[in-house]
N, C-alpha and C. Protein backbone atom coordinates (compact mmCIF):
# COMPACT_ATOMS: atom_id res chain seq x y z
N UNK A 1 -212.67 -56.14 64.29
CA UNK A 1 -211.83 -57.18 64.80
C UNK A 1 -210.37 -56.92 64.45
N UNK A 2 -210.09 -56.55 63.61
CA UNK A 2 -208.74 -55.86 62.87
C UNK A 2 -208.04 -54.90 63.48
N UNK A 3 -208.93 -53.55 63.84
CA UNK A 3 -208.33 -53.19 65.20
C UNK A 3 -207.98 -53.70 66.31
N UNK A 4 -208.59 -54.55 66.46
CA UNK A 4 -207.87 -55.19 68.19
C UNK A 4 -206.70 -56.05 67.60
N UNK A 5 -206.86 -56.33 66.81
CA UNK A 5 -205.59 -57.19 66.28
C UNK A 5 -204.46 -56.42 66.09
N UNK A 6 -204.72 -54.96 66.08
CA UNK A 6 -203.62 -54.33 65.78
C UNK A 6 -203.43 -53.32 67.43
N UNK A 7 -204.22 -53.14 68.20
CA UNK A 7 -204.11 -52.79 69.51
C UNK A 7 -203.57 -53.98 70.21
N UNK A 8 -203.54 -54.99 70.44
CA UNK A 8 -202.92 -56.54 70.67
C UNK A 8 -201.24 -56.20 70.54
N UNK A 9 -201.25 -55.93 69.08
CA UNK A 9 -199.92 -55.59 68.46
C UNK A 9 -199.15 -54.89 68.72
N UNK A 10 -199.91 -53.69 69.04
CA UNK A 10 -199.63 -52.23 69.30
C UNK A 10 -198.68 -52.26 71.12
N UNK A 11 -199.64 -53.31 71.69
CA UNK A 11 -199.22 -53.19 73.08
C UNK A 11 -198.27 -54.36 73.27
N UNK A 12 -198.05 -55.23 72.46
CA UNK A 12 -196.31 -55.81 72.49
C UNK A 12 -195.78 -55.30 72.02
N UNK A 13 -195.73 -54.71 71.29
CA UNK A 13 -194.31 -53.60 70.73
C UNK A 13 -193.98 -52.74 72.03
N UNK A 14 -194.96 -52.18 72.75
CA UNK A 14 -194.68 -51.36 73.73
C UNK A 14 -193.88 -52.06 74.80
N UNK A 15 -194.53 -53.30 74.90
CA UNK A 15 -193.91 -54.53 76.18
C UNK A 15 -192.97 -54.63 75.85
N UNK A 16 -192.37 -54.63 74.46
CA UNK A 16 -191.32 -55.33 74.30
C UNK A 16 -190.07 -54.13 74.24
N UNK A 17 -190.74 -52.86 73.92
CA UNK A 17 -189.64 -51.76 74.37
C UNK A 17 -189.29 -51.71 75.71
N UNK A 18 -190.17 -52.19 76.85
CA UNK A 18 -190.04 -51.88 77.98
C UNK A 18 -189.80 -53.14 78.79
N UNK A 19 -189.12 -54.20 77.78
CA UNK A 19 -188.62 -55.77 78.31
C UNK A 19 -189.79 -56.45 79.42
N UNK A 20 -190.80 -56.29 79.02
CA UNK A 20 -191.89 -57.19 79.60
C UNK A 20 -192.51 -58.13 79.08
N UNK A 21 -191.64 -59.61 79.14
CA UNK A 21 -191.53 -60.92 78.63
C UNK A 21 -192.96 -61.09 78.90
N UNK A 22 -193.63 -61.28 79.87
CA UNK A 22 -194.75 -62.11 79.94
C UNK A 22 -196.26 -61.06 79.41
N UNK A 23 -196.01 -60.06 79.10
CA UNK A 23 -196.93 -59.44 78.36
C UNK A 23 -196.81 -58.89 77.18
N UNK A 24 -195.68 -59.41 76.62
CA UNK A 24 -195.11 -59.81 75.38
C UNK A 24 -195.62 -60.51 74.64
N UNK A 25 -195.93 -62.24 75.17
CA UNK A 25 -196.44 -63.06 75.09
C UNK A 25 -197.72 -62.63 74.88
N UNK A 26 -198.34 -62.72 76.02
CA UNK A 26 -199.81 -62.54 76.02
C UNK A 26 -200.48 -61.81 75.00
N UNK A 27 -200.16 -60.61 74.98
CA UNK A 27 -200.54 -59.22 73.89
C UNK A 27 -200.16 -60.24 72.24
N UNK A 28 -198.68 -60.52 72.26
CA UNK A 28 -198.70 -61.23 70.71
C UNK A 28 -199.48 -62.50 70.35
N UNK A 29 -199.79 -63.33 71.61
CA UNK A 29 -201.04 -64.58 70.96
C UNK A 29 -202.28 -63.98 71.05
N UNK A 30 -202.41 -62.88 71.54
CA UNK A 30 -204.22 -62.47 71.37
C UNK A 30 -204.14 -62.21 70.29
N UNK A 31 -202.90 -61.14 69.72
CA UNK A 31 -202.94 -60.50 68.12
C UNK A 31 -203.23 -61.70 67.24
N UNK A 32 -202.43 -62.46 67.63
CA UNK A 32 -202.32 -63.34 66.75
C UNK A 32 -203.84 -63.56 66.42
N UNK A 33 -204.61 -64.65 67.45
CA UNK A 33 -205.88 -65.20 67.47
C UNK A 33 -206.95 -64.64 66.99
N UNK A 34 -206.32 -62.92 67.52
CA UNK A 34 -207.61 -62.43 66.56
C UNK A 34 -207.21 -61.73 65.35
N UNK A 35 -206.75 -62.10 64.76
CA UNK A 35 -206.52 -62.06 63.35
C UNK A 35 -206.44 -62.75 62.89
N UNK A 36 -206.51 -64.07 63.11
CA UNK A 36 -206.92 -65.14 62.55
C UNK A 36 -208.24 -65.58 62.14
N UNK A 37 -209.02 -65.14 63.43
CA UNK A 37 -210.59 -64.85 63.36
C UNK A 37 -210.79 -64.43 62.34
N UNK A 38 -210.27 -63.07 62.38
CA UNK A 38 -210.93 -62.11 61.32
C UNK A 38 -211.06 -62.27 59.73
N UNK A 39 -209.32 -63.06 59.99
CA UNK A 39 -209.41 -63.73 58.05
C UNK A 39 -210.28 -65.02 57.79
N UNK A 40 -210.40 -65.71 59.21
CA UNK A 40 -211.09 -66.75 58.71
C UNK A 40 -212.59 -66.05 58.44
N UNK A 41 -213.49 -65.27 59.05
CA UNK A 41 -214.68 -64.55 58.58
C UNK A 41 -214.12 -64.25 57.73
N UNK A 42 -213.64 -63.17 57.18
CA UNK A 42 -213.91 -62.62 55.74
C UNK A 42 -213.25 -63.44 54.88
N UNK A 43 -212.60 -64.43 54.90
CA UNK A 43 -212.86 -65.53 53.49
C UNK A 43 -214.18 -66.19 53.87
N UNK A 44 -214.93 -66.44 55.07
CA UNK A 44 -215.90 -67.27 54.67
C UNK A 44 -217.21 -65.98 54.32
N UNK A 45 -217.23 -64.67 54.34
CA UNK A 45 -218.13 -63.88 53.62
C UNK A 45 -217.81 -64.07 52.52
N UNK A 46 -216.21 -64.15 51.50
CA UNK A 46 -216.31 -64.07 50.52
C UNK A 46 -216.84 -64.49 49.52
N UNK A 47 -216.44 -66.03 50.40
CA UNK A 47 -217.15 -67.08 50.08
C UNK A 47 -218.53 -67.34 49.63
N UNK A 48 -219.34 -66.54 50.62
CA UNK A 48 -220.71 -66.65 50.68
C UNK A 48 -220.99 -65.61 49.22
N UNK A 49 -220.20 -64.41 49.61
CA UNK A 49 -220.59 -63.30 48.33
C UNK A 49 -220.72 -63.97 47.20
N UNK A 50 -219.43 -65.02 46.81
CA UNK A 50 -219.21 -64.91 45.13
C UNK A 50 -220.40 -66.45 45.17
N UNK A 51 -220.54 -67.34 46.03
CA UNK A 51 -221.85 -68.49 45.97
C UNK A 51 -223.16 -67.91 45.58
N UNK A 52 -223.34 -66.58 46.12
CA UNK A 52 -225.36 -66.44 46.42
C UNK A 52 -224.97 -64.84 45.20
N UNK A 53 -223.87 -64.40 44.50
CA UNK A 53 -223.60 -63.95 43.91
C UNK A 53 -225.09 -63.71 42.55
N UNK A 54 -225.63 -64.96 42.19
CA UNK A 54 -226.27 -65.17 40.84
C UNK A 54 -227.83 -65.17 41.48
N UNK A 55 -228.34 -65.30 43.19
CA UNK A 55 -229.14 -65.31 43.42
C UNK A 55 -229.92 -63.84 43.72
N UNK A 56 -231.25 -63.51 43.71
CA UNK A 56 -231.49 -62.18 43.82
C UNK A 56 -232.98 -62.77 45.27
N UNK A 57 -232.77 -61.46 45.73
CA UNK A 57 -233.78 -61.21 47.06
C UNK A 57 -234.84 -60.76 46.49
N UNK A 58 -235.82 -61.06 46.98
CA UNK A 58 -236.91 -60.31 46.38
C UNK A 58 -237.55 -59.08 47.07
């Protein structure tokens, strides 16, 4: 998910070398969104890690 967040990124920087306002936009709120995703999962794995931390599988 981190990669696309940074391919997202990758392709407004390009838009924005090449003054293309409306895919400027677009490309920087996907980055955005999905990197937001992504931190919100991995704090809620962390979460889970350090909770079930003391429990064992059998």
């Amino acid at each position: 998910m981190l990669r696309w967040a940074a391919v997202f990124m990758a392709i407004a920087i390009i838009a924005g070398i090449l003054w293309c306002s409306g895919i400027i936009a677009a490309a920087s709120e996907a980055a955005k969104v999905v990197f937001y995703v992504f931190l919100a999962v991995s704090v809620m794995l962390l979460v889970s890690s350090v909770v079930n931390r003391g429990q064992h599988r059998p």
